[in-house]
Every structure is written in structure tokens, then in C-alpha cells.
Protein backbone atom coordinates (compact mmCIF):
# COMPACT_ATOMS: atom_id res chain seq x y z
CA UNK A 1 0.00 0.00 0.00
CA UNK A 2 1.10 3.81 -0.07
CA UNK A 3 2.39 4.88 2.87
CA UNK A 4 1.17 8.20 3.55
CA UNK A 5 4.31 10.68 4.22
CA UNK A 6 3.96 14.24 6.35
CA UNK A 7 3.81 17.15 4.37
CA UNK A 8 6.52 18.91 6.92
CA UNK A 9 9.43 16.61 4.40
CA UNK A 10 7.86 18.75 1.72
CA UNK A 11 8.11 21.68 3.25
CA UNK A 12 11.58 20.65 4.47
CA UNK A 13 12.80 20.33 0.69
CA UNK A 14 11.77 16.18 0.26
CA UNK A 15 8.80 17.59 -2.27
CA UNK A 16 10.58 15.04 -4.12
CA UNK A 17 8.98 11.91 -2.68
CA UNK A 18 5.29 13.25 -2.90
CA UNK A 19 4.68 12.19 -6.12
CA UNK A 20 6.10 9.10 -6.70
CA UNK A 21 3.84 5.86 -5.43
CA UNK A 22 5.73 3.08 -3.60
CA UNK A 23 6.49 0.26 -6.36
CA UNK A 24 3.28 -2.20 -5.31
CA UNK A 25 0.11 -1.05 -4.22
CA UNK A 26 -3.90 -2.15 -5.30
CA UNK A 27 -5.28 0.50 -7.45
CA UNK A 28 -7.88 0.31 -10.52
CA UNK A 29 -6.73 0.83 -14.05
CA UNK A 30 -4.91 4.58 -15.00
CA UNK A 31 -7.84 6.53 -17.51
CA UNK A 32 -5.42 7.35 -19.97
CA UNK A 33 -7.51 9.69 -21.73
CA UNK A 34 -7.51 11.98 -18.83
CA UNK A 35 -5.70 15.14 -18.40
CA UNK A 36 -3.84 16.17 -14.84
CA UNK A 37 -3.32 19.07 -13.29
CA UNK A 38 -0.61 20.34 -10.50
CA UNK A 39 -1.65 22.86 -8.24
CA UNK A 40 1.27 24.18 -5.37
CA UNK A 41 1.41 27.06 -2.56
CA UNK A 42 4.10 28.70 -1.67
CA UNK A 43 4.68 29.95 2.61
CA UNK A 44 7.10 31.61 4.33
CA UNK A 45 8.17 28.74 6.55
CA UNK A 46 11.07 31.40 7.97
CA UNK A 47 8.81 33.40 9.48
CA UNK A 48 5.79 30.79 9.99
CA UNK A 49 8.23 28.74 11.97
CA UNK A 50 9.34 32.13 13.89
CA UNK A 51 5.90 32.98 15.02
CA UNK A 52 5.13 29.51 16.51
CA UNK A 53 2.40 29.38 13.41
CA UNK A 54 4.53 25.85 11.90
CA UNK A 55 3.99 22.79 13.47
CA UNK A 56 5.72 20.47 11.48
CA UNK A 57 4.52 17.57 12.67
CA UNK A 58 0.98 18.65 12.48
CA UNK A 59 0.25 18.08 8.94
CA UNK A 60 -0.01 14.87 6.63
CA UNK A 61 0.95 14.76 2.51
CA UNK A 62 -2.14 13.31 0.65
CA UNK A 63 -1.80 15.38 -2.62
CA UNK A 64 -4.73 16.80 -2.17
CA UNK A 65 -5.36 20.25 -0.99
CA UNK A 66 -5.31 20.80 2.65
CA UNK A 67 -7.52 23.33 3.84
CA UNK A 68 -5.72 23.30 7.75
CA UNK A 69 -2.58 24.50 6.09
CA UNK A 70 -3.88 26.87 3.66
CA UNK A 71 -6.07 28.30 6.47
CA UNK A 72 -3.27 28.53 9.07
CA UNK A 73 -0.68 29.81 6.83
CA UNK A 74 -2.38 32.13 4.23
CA UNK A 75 -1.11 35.35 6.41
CA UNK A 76 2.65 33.72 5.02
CA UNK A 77 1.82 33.25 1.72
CA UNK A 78 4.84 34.15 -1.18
CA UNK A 79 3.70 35.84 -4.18
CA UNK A 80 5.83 36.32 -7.32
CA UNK A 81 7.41 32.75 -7.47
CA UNK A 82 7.84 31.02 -10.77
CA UNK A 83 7.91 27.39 -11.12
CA UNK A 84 8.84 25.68 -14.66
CA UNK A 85 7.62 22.04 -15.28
CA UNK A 86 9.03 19.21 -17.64
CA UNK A 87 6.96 16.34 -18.75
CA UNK A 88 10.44 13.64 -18.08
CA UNK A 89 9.11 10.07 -18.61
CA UNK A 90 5.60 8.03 -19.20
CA UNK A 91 4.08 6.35 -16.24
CA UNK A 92 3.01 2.97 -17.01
CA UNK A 93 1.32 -0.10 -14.71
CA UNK A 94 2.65 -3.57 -14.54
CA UNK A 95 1.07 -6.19 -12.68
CA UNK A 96 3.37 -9.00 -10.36
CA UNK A 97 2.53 -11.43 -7.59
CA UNK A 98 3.08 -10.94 -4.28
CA UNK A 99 1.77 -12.45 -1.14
CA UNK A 100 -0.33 -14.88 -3.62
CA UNK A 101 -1.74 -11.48 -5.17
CA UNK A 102 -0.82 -9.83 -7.95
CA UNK A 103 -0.24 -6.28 -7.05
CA UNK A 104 -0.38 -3.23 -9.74
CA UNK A 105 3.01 -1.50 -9.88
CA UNK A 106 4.04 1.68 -12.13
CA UNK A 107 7.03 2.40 -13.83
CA UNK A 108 8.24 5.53 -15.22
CA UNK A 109 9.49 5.70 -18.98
CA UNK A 110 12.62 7.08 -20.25
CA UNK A 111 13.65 8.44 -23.80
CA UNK A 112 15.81 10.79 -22.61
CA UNK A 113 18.41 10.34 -19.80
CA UNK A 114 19.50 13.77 -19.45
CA UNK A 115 17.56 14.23 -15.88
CA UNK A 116 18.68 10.88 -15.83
CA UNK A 117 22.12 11.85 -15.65
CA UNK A 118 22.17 14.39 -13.46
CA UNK A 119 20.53 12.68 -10.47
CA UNK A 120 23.20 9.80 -10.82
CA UNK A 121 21.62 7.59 -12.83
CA UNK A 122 21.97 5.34 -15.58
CA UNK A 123 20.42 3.22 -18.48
CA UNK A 124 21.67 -0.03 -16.47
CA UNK A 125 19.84 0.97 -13.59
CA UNK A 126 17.04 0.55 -15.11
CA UNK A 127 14.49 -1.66 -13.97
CA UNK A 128 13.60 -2.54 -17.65
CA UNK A 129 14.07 -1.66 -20.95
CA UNK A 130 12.01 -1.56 -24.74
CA UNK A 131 11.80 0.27 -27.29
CA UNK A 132 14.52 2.46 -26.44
CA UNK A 133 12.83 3.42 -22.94
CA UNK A 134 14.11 2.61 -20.13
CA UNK A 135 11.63 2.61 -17.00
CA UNK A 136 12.43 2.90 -13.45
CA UNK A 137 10.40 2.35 -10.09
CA UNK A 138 9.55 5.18 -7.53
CA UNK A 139 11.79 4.01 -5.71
CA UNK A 140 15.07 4.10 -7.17
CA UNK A 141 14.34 7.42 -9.02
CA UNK A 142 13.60 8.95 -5.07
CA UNK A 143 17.05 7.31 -3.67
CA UNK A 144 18.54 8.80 -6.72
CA UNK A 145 17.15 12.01 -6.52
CA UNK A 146 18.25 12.37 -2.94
CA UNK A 147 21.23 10.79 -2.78
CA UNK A 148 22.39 13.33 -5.78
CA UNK A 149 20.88 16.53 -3.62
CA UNK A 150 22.35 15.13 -0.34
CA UNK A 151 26.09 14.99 -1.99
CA UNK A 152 26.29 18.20 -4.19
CA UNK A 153 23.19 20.08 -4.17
CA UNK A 154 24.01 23.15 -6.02
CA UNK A 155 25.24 21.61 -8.92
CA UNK A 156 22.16 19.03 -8.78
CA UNK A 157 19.75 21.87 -8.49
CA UNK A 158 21.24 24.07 -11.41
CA UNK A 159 21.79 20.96 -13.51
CA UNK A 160 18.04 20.21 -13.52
CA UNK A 161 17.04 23.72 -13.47
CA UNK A 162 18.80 24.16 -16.55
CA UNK A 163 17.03 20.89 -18.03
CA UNK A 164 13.46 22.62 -17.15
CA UNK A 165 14.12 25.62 -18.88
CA UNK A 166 15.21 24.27 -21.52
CA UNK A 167 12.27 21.85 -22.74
CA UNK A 168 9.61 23.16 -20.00
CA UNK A 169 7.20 25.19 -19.29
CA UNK A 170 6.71 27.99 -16.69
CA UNK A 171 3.32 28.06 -14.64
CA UNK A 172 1.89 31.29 -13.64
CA UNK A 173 3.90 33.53 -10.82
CA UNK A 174 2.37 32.40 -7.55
CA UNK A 175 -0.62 34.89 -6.37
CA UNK A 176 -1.55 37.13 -3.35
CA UNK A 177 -2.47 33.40 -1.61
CA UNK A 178 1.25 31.83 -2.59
CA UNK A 179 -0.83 29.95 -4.94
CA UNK A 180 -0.44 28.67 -9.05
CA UNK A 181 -2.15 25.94 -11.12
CA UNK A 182 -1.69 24.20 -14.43
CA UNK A 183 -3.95 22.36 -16.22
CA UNK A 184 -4.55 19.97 -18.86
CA UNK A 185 -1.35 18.20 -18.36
CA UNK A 186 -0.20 14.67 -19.86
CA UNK A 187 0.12 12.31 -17.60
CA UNK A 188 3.57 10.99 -16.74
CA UNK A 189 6.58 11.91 -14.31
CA UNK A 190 7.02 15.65 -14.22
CA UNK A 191 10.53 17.07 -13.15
CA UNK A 192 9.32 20.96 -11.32
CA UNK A 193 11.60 23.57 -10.23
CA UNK A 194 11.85 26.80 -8.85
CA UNK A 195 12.47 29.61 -11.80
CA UNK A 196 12.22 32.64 -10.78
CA UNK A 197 12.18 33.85 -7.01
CA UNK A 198 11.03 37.50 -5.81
CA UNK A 199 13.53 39.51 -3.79
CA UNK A 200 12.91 38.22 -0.39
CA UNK A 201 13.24 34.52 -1.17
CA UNK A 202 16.99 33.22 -0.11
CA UNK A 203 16.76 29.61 -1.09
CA UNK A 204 14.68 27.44 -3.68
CA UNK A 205 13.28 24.18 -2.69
CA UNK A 206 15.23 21.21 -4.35
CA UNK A 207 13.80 20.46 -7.30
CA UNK A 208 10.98 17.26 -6.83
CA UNK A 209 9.28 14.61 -9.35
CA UNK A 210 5.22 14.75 -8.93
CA UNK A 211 3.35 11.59 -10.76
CA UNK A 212 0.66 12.90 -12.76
CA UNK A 213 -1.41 10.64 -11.58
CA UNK A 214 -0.54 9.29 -8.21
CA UNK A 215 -2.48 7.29 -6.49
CA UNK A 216 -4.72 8.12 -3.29
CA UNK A 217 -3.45 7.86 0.41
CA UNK A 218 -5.85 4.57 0.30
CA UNK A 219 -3.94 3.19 -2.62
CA UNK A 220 -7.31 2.78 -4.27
CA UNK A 221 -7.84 5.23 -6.74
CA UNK A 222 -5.99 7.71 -8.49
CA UNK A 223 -5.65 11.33 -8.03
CA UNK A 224 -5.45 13.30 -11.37
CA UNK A 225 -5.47 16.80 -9.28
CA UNK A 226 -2.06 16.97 -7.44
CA UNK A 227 -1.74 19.66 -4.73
CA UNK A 228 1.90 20.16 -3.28
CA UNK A 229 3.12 22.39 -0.81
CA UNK A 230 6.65 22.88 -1.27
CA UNK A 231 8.90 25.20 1.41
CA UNK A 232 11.03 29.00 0.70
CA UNK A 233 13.08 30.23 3.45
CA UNK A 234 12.82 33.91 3.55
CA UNK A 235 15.08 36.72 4.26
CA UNK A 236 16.62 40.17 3.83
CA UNK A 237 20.07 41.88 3.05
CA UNK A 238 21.17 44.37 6.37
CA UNK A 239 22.05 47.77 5.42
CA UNK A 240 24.15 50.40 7.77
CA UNK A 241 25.87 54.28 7.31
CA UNK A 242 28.58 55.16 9.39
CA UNK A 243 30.99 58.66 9.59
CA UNK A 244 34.06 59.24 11.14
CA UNK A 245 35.50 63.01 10.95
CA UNK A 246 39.16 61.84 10.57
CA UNK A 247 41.37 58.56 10.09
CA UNK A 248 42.68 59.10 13.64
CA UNK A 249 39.17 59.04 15.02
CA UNK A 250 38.72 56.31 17.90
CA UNK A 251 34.88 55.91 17.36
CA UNK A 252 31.63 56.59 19.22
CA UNK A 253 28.32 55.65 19.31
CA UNK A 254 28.68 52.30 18.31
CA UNK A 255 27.89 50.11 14.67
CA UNK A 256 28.19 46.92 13.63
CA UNK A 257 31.45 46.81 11.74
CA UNK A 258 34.65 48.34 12.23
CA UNK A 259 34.41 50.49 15.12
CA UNK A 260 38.50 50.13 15.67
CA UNK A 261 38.36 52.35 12.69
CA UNK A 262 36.60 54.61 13.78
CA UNK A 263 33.10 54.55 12.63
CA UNK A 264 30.52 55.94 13.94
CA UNK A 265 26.57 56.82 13.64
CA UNK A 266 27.65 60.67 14.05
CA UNK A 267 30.82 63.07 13.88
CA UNK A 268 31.59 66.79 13.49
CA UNK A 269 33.67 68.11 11.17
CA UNK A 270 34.50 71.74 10.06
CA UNK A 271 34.35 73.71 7.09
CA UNK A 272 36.74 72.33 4.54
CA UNK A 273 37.27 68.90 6.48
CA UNK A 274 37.24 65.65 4.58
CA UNK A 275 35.17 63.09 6.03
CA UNK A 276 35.16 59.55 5.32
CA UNK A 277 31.73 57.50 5.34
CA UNK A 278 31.04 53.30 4.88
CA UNK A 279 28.19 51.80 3.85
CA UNK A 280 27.62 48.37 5.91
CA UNK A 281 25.70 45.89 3.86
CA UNK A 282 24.94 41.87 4.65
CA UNK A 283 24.73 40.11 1.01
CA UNK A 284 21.66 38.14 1.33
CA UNK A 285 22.12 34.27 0.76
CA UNK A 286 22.15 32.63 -2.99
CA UNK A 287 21.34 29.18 -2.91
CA UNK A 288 21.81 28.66 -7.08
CA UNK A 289 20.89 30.53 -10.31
CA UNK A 290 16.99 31.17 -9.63
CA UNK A 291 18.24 32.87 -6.42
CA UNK A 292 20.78 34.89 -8.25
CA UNK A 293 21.13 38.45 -7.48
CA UNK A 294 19.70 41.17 -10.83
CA UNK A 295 20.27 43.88 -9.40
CA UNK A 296 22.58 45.20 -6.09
CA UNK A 297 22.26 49.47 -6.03
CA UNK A 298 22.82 52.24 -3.69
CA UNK A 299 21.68 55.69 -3.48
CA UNK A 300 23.58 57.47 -1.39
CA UNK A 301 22.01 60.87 -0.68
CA UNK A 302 24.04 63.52 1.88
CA UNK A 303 22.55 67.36 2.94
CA UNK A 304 23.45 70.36 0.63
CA UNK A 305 26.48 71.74 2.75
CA UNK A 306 28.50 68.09 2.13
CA UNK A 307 29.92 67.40 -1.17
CA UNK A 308 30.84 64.04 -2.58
CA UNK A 309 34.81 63.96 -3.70
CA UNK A 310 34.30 61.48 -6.42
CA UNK A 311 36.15 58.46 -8.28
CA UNK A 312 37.32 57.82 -4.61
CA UNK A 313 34.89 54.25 -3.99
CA UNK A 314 35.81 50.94 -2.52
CA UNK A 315 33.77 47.92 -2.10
CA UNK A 316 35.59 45.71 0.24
CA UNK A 317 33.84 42.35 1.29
CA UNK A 318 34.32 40.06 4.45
CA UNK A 319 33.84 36.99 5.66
CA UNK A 320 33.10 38.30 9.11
CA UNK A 321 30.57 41.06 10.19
CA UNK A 322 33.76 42.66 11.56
CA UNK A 323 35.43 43.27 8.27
CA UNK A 324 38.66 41.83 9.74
CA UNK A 325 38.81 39.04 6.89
CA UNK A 326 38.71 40.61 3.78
CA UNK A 327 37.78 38.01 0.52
CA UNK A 328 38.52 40.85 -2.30
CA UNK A 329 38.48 44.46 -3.19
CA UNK A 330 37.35 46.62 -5.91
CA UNK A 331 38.08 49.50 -7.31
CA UNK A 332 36.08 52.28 -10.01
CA UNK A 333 38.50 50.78 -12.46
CA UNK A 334 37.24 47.01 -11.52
CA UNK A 335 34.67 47.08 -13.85
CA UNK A 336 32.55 45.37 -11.24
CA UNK A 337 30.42 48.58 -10.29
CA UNK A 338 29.71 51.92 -11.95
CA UNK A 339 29.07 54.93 -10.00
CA UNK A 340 26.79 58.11 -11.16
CA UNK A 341 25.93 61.49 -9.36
CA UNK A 342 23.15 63.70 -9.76
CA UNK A 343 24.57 67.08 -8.24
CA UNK A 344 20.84 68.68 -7.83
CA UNK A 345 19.73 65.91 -5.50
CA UNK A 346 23.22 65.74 -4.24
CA UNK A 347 23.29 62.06 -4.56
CA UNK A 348 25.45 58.96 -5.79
CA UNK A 349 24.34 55.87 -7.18
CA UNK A 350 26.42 52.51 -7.08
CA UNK A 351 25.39 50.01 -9.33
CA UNK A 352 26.58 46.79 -9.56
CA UNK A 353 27.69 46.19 -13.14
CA UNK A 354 26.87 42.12 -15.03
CA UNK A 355 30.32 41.55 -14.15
CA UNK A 356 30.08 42.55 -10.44
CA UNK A 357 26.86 40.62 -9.79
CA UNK A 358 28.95 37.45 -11.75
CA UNK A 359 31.18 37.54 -8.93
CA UNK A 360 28.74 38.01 -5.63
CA UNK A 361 27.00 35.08 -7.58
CA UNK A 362 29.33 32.75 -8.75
CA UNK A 363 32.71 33.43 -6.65
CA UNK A 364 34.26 29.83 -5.52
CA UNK A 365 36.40 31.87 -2.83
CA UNK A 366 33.71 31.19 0.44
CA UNK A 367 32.19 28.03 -0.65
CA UNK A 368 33.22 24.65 -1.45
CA UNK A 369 31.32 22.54 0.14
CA UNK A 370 28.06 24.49 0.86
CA UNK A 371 24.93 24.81 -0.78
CA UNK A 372 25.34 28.53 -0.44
CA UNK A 373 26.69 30.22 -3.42
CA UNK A 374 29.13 33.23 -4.34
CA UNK A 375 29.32 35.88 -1.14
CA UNK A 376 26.15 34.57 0.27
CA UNK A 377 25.82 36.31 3.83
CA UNK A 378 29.18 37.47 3.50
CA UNK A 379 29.65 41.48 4.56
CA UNK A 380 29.89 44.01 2.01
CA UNK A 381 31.77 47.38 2.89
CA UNK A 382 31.65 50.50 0.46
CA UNK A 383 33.58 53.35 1.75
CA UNK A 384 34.32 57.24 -0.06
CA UNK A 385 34.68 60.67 1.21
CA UNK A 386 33.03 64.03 1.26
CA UNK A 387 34.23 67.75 1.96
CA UNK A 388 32.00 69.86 4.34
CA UNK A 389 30.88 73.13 2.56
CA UNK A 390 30.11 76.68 3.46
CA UNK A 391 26.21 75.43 2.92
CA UNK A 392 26.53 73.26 5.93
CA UNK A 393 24.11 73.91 8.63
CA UNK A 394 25.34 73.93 12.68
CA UNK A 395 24.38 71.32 14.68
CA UNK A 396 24.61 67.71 15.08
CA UNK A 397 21.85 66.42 13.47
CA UNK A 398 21.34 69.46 10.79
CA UNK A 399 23.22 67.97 7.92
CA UNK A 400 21.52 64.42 7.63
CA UNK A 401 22.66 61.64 4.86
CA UNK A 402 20.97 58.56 3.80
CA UNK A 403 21.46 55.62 2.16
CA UNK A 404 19.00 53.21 -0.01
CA UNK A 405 19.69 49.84 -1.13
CA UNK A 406 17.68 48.54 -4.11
CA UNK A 407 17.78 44.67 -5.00
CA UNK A 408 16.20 42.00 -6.88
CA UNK A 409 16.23 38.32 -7.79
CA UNK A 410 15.33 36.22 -10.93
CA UNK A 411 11.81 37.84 -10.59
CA UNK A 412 13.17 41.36 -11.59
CA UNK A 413 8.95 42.79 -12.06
CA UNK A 414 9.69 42.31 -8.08
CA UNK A 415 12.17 45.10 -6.52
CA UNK A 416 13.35 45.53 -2.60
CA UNK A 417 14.06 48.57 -1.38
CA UNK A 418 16.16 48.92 2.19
């Protein structure tokens, strides 16, 4: 029989298993004439989990749709996610004995062994062969599948990602209720991954198989209507400005990064006085290329009486929140950034350039052995300088200066702003 599994392995990036049926199980005869459809919602388990709202032992997988979650979780629903789907194999029953019963079993047909591939997988591990397809069982495609995320699961991810966007199809961005549906389907073994992610969304689910049919939790009929509910962790890039009035400055007030430098939240500074300024940023966490970071800006905006001294920026970034162990440097002559002023708002914009967002997304310097990708969490550090003016105003909290960081994902109609 199917065993029924919890939906919290789902949620906790096993989607994977849902679809597949266990390799013996009573069930009538697949209407092959019918079309499927596969219907999945999208939470924020981050901060469902954070407000005691999870329960992850609370909920059961069926495939069908489960009103208790949708109901308890539809205040942490994700809109703006794109999944892509790719029709990978046939499903097919076959009948064998067991217990003095012949059982119904399906099998999953292979033209192609491209997915195949990538999960580990041969055409010898096949269960059986014709025709030039090769079928496999449920249950060597899930050990597969698993076994490939458990050992390298950024490469696994993009690998199949690629695959799907290749030969698949994208389903509708997920609504105001984390929700998207496709119908009218073929049936047979789809291969479903995340796309395209909005800004806030710091790691995909692994990619997961879903049996169009599968069977019911009964093992007695078949469910042409799949409902999945696979997981996003959720989270956002930190942003900080800090001043000090001169490079021998011991610091005050406090920050989070190099105070020993002499940072601070405020200085003073005289007529004519260079001061330097950083801009503290944490790089928010790419997981693999549908997490990949579009766009990185900063608008830097200071009061009339301060002016900006120009072609003077570095972007430093750390390992550490303390910016004690640097990874790499750039310069205005990098080519990894461009920078642009607009003297009647008296601002400056830093822009990461294709180039610069290759590196926070690609760079092999942090990560080896980590699902986390380029600079993920790492700590980015811009730093410049600006002359006080005659126009300056007295006071301590008269000449104010801001700082805005813009940034998006794969999604790029969806834009953060910090």
C-alpha cells in the first residue's frame, strides 16, 4: 500500500517523494484519456516557523489540498514565485505477484536520460528496458534524486534547473495566496523547479518529481489533481551608514562593523574637512541561479552643505561582520560597479555592473562545500569621502545623509528597497 508521508518533508525540501507511489500497491486501471493538473502554494516557513504558526509535525501529505494548512498559513503566503515544469518520462502499470496477489506497480518511462544523468543515474539501472525506454520504479528514481541533492546540491539543483528551462514550461507567478495551477497536463513523471524567485526569497526548494497521476493515500484510486506544498526560506540583506570626521578618530556611538576604525553613527567636522563615510551591507544568501542576485544598487544621498569627492569608492567584502577578513576588493576601475551622481539631488548611485553581480554570484572563494553560493551572507563594505561646505548647517543632526539599497532576484517585475 502507499504509505502516507507528512507534508513537513515537503516543506523541508523532500517535495521530491510526494509524487512518486511506492512500487506495489492495489489500485484500478490509470484513464489514460484523462488530463492532470498540479496545483502548489508557496509559505514563508522562515517566518511561519518564527511565530510559533509551523507545526511540522501537524500536517499529513495526501496530494490533495489541505484546507488546515492553507487556512493557518495564508497570512505567510509568497507571491511572485515562478515554477517551470518538464513532462520527463511516461508512467506505465505492470502487474506481479506478491503475497499470492498480484499487485499493480508503475514504472516511469525514459527516452531521454539527461535528468537521468544528473541525479546519478543510468540506463543499467534501469528496472527494464524496450523500445529504447528505459523505466524505473519510484523508488530508485527517489534514492537517486536524494542521494544526488544530499552529496552536491548546487550543482544538482542548477543541472536540472537548466534541463526545465530548456524543454519546459513555466506556470503562472504564484498569487496574493502563494498559490499557481496548471492544467490539462499529460500524464507521466514531471521534473518541477523553482524559476524565478522574488527579492525576499533566499533559497529554492530542491527540485521534486510529482506523478501525474498518483495514487490516493488509500492506494485505491488515483488522483489526477495533485496539490503540493513545497517550502522558501525567507530573508533580507542588512544595510548600515557610518561617519568618522578623521582617520585618527577612535569611534563613538557604536555600529556593527569596524568600530576600531573609527566609525561611527555621528561626527563633526569643520568647514573644509574631509570626512570619510562606509556603507555596511549583509549580502543576502544565494542558494543557485533562480536565487541569483539582478540587481545590487545604492543611493547614497548627503545634505546640501557636504559634497561628494568622487572616483574615490571601494567595495571591500568580508567573511566576518567585523570586516577583519577581507575576501577581495574593488576598485572604479574594476569594472565590477559603476558609480553616477546627480549634483541637484546631491546624490550617488552605485550600481553593480553584469560583471560585479557574476562575482557576488558565482565566486568559488567562500564556498566549497556548501549549498550557499558566491558571497552569500558574507559582509559588504563600500567606503568614499566628502568635503564639508560653506552650505553646511550647525548642529549635530542638521546635515543628515541617507542611504537606499535597491535589489532583486530572478523575478526582476519584483524590486526591494532597504
Amino acid at each position: 500500500m502507499k504509505k502516507t508521508k507528512r507534508l513537513w518533508a515537503l516543506l523541508l525540501a523532500m517535495v521530491m517523494a510526494l509524487g512518486l507511489i511506492t512500487t506495489t500497491f492495489a489500485a484500478p486501471t490509470i484513464d489514460s484519456g484523462r488530463k492532470a493538473s498540479l496545483s502548489l502554494y508557496k509559505y514563508d516557513i522562515t517566518a511561519a516557523s518564527a511565530d510559533g504558526a509551523w507545526d511540522e509535525a501537524s500536517y499529513v501529505s495526501t496530494g490533495v489540498q489541505d484546507d488546515a494548512v492553507t487556512d493557518k498559513l495564508a497570512k505567510y503566503a509568497i507571491q511572485g514565485v515562478e515554477f517551470s515544469y518538464l513532462r520527463v518520462a511516461s508512467i506505465s502499470t505492470y502487474s506481479q505477484r506478491e503475497s499470492g496477489q498480484y499487485k499493480v506497480g508503475v514504472l516511469y518511462g525514459f527516452a531521454d536520460d539527461a535528468v537521468l544523468q544528473a541525479i546519478g543515474l543510468t540506463k543499467a539501472d534501469a528496472y527494464k528496458r524496450g523500445s529504447g525506454v528505459f523505466y524505473f520504479t519510484s523508488d530508485k528514481l527517489n534514492k537517486a534524486l536524494a542521494d544526488a541533492l544530499a552529496v552536491n546540491a548546487t550543482t544538482v539543483k542548477n543541472a536540472l534547473e537548466i534541463a526545465v528551462r530548456n524543454g519546459g514550461k513555466a506556470m503562472p507567478e504564484t498569487d496574493a495566496n502563494g498559490h499557481s495551477k496548471v492544467s490539462g497536463l499529460e500524464q507521466g513523471l514531471y521534473l518541477v523547479v523553482e524559476t524565478r524567485v522574488p527579492e525576499n526569497v533566499i533559497s529554492t526548494c530542491n527540485p521534486f518529481f510529482v506523478s501525474l497521476p498518483m495514487t490516493t493515500t488509500d492506494g485505491k484510486d488515483w488522483n489526477y489533481d495533485v496539490t503540493v506544498y513545497p517550502k522558501n526560506q525567507t530573508g533580507s540583506p542588512d544595510l548600515e551608514k557610518a561617519v568618522r570626521e578623521d582617520k585618527n578618530s577612535t569611534g563613538k556611538n557604536g555600529g556593527t562593523a569596524d568600530i576600531a576604525d573609527g566609525y561611527a553613527h555621528t561626527a563633526t567636522a569643520s568647514v573644509g574637512d574631509v570626512v570619510d563615510y562606509q556603507i555596511i551591507s549583509t549580502l543576502p544568501t544565494i542558494t543557485s541561479k533562480a536565487t541569483s542576485l539582478t540587481t545590487y544598487t545604492f543611493v547614497d544621498t548627503m545634505s546640501e552643505g557636504i559634497r561628494y569627492n568622487r572616483s574615490d569608492v571601494i567595495i571591500e567584502f568580508f567573511r566576518d561582520a567585523g570586516c577583519t577578513d577581507e575576501i577581495t576588493a574593488w576598485d572604479e576601475d574594476s569594472g565590477k560597479f559603476v558609480v553616477s551622481y546627480d549634483d541637484a539631488a546631491n546624490t550617488m548611485t552605485i550600481g553593480m555592473t553584469e560583471t560585479g553581480l557574476a562575482d557576488i554570484n558565482e565566486s568559488e572563494s567562500v564556498y566549497t562545500d556548501s549549498v550557499k553560493r558566491g558571497y552569500s551572507d558574507c559582509t559588504m563594505r563600500i567606503t568614499y569621502a566628502a568635503t564639508l561646505t560653506a552650505d553646511a548647517q550647525l548642529g549635530d543632526t542638521d546635515n543628515p545623509n541617507e542611504v537606499v539599497l535597491t535589489w532583486k532576484r530572478t523575478n526582476t517585475t519584483r524590486t526591494a528597497i532597504l
